[in-house]
PDB file of N, CA and C in Angstrom:
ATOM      1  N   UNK A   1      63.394 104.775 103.433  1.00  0.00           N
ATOM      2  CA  UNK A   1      64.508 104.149 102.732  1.00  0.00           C
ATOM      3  C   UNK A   1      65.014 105.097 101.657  1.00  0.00           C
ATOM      4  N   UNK A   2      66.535 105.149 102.201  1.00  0.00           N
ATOM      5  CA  UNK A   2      66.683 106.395 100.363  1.00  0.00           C
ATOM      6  C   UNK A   2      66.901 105.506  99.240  1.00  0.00           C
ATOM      7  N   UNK A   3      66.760 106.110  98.228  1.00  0.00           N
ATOM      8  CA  UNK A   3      67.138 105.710  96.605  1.00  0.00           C
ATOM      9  C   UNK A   3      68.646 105.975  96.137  1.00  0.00           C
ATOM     10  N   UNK A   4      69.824 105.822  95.881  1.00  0.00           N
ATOM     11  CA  UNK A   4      70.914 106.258  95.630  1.00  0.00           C
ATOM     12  C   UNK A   4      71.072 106.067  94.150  1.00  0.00           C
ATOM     13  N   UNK A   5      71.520 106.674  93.487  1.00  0.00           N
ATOM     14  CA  UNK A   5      71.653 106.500  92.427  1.00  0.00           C
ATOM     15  C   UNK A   5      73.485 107.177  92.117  1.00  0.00           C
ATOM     16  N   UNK A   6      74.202 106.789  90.795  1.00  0.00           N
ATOM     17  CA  UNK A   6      76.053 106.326  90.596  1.00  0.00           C
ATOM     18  C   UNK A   6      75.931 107.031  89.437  1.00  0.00           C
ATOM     19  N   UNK A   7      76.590 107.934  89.132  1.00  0.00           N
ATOM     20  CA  UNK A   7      76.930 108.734  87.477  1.00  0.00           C
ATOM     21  C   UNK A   7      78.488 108.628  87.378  1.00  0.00           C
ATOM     22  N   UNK A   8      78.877 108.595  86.662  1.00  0.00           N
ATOM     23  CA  UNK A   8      80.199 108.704  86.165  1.00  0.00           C
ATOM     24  C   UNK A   8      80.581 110.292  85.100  1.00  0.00           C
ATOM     25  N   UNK A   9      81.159 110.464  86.052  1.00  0.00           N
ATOM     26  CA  UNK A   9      81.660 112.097  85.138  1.00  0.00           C
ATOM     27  C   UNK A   9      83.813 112.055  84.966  1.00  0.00           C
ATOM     28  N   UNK A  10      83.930 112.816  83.887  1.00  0.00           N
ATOM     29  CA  UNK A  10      85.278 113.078  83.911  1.00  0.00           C
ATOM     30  C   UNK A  10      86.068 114.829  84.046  1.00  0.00           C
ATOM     31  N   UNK A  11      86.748 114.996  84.830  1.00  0.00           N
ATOM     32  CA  UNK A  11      86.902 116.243  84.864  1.00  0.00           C
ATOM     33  C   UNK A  11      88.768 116.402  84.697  1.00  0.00           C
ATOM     34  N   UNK A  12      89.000 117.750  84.482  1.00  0.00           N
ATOM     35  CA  UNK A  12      90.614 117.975  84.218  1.00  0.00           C
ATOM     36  C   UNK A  12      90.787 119.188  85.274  1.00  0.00           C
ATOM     37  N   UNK A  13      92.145 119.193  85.389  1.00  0.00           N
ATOM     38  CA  UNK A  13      92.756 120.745  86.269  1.00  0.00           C
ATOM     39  C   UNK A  13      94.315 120.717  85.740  1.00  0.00           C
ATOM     40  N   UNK A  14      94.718 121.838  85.926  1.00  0.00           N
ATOM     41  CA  UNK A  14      95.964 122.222  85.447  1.00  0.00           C
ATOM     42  C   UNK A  14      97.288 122.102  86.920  1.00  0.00           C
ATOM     43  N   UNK A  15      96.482 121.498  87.820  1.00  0.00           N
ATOM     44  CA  UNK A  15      96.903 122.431  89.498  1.00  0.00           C
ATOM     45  C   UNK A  15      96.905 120.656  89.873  1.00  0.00           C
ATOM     46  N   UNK A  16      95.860 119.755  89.879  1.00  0.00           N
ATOM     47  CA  UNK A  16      96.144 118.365  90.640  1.00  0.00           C
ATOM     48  C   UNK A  16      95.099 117.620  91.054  1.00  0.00           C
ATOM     49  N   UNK A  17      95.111 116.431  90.381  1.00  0.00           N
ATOM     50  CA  UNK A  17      93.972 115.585  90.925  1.00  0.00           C
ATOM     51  C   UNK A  17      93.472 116.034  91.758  1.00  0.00           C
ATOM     52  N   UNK A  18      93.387 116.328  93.198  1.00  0.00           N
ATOM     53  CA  UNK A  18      92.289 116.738  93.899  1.00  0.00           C
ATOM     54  C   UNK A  18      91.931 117.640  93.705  1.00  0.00           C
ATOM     55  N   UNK A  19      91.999 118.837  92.999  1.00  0.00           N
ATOM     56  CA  UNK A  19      91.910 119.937  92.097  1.00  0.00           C
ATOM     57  C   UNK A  19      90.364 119.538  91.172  1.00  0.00           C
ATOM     58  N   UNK A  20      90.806 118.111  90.236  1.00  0.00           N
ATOM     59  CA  UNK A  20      90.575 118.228  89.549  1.00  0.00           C
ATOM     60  C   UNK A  20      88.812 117.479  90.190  1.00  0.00           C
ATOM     61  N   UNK A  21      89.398 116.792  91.268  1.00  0.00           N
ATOM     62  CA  UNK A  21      88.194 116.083  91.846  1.00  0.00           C
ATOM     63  C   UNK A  21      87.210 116.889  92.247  1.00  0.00           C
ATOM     64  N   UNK A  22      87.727 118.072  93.182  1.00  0.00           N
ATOM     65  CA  UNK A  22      86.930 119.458  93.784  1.00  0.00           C
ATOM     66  C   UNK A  22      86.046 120.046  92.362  1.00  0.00           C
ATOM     67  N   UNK A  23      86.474 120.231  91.004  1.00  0.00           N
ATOM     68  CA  UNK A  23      86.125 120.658  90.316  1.00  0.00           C
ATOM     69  C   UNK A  23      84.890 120.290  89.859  1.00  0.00           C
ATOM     70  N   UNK A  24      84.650 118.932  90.157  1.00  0.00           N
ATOM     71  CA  UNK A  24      83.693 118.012  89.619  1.00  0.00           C
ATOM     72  C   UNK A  24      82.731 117.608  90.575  1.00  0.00           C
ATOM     73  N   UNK A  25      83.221 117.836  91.673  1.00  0.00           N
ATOM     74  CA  UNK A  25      82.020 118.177  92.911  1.00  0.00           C
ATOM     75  C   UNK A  25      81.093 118.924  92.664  1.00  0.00           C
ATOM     76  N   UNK A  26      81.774 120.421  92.575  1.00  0.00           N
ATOM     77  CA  UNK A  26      81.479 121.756  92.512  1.00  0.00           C
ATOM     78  C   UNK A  26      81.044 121.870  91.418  1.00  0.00           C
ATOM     79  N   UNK A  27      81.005 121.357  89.923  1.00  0.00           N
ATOM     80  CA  UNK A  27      79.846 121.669  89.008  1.00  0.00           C
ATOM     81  C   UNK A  27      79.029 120.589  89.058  1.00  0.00           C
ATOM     82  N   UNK A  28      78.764 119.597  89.314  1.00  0.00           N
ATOM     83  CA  UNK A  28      77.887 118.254  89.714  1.00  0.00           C
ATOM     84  C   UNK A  28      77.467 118.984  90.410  1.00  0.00           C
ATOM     85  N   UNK A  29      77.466 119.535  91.624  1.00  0.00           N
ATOM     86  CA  UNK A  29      76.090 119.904  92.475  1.00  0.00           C
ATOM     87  C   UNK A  29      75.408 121.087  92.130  1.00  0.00           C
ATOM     88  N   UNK A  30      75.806 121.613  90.956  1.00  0.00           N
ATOM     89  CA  UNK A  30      74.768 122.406  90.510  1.00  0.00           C
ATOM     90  C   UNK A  30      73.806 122.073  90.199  1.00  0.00           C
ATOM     91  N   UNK A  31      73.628 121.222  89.524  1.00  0.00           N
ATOM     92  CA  UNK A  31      72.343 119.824  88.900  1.00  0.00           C
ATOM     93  C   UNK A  31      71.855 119.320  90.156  1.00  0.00           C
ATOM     94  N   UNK A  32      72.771 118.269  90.781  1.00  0.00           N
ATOM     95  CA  UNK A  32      72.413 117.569  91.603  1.00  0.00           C
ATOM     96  C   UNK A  32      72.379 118.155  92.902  1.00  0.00           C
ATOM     97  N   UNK A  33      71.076 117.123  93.564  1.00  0.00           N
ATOM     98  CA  UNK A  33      71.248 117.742  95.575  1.00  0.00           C
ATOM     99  C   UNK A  33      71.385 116.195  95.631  1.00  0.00           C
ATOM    100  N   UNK A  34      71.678 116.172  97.136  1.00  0.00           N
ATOM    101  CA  UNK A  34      72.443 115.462  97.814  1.00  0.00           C
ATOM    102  C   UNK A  34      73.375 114.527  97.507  1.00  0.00           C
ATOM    103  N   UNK A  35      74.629 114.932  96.927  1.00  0.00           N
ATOM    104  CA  UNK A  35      74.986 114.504  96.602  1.00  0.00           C
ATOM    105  C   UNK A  35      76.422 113.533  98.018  1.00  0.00           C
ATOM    106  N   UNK A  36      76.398 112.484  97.950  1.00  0.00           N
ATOM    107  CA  UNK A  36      76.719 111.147  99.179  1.00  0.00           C
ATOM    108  C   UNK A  36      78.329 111.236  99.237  1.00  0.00           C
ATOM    109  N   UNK A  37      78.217 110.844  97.991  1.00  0.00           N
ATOM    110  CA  UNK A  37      79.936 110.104  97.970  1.00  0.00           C
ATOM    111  C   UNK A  37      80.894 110.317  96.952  1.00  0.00           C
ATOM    112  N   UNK A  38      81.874 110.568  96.502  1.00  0.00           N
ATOM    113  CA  UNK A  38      82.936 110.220  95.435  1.00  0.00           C
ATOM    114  C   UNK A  38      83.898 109.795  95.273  1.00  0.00           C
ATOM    115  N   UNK A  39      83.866 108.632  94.218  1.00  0.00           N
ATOM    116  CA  UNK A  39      84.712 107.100  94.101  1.00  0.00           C
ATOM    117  C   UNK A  39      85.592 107.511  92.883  1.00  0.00           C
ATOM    118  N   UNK A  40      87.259 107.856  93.325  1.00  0.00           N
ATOM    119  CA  UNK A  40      88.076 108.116  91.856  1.00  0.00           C
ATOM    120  C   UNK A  40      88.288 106.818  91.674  1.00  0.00           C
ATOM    121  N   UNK A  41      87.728 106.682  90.366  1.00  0.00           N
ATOM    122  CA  UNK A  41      87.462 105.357  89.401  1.00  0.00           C
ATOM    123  C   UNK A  41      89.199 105.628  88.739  1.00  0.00           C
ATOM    124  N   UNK A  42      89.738 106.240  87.797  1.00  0.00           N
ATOM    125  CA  UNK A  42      90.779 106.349  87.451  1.00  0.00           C
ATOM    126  C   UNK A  42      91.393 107.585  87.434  1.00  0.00           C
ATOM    127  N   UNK A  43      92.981 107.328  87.440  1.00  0.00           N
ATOM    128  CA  UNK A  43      93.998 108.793  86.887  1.00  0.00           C
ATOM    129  C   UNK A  43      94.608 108.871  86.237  1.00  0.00           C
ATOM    130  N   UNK A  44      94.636 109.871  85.321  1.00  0.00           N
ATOM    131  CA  UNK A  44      95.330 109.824  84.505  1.00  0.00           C
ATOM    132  C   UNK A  44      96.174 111.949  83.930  1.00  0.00           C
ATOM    133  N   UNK A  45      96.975 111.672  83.670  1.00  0.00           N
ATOM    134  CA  UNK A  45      97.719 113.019  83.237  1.00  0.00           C
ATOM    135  C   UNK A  45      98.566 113.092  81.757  1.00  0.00           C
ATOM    136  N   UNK A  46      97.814 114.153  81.457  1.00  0.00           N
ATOM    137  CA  UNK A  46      98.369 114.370  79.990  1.00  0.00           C
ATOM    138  C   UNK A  46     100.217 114.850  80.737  1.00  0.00           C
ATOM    139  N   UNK A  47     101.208 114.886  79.061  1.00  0.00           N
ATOM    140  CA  UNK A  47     102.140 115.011  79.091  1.00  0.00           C
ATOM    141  C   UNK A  47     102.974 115.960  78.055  1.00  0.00           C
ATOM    142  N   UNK A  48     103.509 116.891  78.286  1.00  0.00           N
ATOM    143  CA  UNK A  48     104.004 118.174  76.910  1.00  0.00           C
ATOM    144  C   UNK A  48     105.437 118.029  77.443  1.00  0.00           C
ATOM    145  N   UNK A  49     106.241 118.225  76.587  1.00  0.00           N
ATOM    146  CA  UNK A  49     107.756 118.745  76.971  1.00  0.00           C
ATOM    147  C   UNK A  49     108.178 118.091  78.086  1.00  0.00           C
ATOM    148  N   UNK A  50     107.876 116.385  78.697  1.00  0.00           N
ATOM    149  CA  UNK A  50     108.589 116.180  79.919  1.00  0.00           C
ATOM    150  C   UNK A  50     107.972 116.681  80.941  1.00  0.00           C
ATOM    151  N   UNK A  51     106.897 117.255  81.051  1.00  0.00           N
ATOM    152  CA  UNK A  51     106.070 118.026  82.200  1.00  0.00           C
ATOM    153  C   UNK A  51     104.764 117.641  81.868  1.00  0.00           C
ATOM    154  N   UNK A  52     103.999 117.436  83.091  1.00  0.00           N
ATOM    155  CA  UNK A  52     102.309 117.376  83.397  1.00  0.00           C
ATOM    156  C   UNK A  52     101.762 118.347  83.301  1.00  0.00           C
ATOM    157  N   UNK A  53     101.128 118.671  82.192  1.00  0.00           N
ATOM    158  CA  UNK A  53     100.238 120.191  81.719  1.00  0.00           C
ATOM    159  C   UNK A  53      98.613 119.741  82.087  1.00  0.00           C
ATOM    160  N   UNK A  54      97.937 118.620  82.671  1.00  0.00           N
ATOM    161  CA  UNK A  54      96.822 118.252  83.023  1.00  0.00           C
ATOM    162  C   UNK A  54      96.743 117.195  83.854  1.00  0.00           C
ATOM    163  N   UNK A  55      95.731 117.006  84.494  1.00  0.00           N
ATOM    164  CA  UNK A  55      95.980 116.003  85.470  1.00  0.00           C
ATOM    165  C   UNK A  55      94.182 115.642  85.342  1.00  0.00           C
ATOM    166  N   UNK A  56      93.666 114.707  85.266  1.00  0.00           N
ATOM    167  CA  UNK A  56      92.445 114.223  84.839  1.00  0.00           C
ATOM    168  C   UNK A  56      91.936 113.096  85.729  1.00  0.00           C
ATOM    169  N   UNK A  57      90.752 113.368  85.817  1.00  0.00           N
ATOM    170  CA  UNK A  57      89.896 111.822  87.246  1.00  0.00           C
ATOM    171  C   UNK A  57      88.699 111.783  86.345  1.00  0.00           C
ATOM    172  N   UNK A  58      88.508 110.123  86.068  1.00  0.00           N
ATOM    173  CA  UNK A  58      87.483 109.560  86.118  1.00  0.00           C
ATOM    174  C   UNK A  58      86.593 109.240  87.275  1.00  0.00           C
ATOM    175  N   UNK A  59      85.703 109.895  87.637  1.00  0.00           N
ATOM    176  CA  UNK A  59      84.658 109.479  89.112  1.00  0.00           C
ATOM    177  C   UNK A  59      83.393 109.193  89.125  1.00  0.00           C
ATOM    178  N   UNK A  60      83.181 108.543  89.991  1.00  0.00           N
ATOM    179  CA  UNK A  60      81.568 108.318  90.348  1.00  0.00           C
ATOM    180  C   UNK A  60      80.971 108.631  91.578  1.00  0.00           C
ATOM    181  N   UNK A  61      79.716 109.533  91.171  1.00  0.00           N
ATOM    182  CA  UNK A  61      79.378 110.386  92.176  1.00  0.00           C
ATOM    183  C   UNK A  61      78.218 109.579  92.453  1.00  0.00           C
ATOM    184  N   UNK A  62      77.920 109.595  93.532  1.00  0.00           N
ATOM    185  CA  UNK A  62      76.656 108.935  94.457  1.00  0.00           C
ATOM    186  C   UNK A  62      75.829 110.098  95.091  1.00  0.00           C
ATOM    187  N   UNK A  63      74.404 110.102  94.820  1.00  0.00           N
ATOM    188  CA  UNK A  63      73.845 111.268  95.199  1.00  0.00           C
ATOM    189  C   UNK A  63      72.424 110.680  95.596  1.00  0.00           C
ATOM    190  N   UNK A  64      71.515 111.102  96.486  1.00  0.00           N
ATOM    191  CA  UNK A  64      70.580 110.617  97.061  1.00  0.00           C
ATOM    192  C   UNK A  64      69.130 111.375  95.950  1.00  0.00           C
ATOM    193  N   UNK A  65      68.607 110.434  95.725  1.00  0.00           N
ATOM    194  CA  UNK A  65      66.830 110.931  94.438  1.00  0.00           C
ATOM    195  C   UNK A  65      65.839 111.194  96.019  1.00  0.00           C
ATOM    196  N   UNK A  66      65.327 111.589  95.375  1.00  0.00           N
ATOM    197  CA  UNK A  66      64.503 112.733  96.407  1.00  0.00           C
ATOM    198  C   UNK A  66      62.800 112.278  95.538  1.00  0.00           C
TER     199      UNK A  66
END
């Protein structure tokens, strides 16, 4: 039977939510192994001059305990 265990991390990109999602994969599995699933909990984007200078995801990563 596996164990799963849910963290919540927040990450930013200058380029686009899935940008910003990839980003947060990719340093989360430095720490973590097996990591299952990822649930964008929220979105949100900063705003300068009429333009989107950030683009930001709240997520929860699902990763299997060993």
């Amino acid at each position: 039977m596996a164990v799963l265990k849910v963290i919540e991390v927040l990450s930013s990109s200058t380029v686009s939510w899935e940008d910003a999602t990839k980003q947060a994969v990719t340093e989360a599995s430095k720490s973590l192994k097996n990591i299952r699933s990822v649930y964008v909990k929220e979105q949100s984007a900063q705003v300068k001059d009429n333009a989107i200078v950030e683009f930001r995801v709240n997520l929860k990563i699902t990763f299997e305990i060993e």
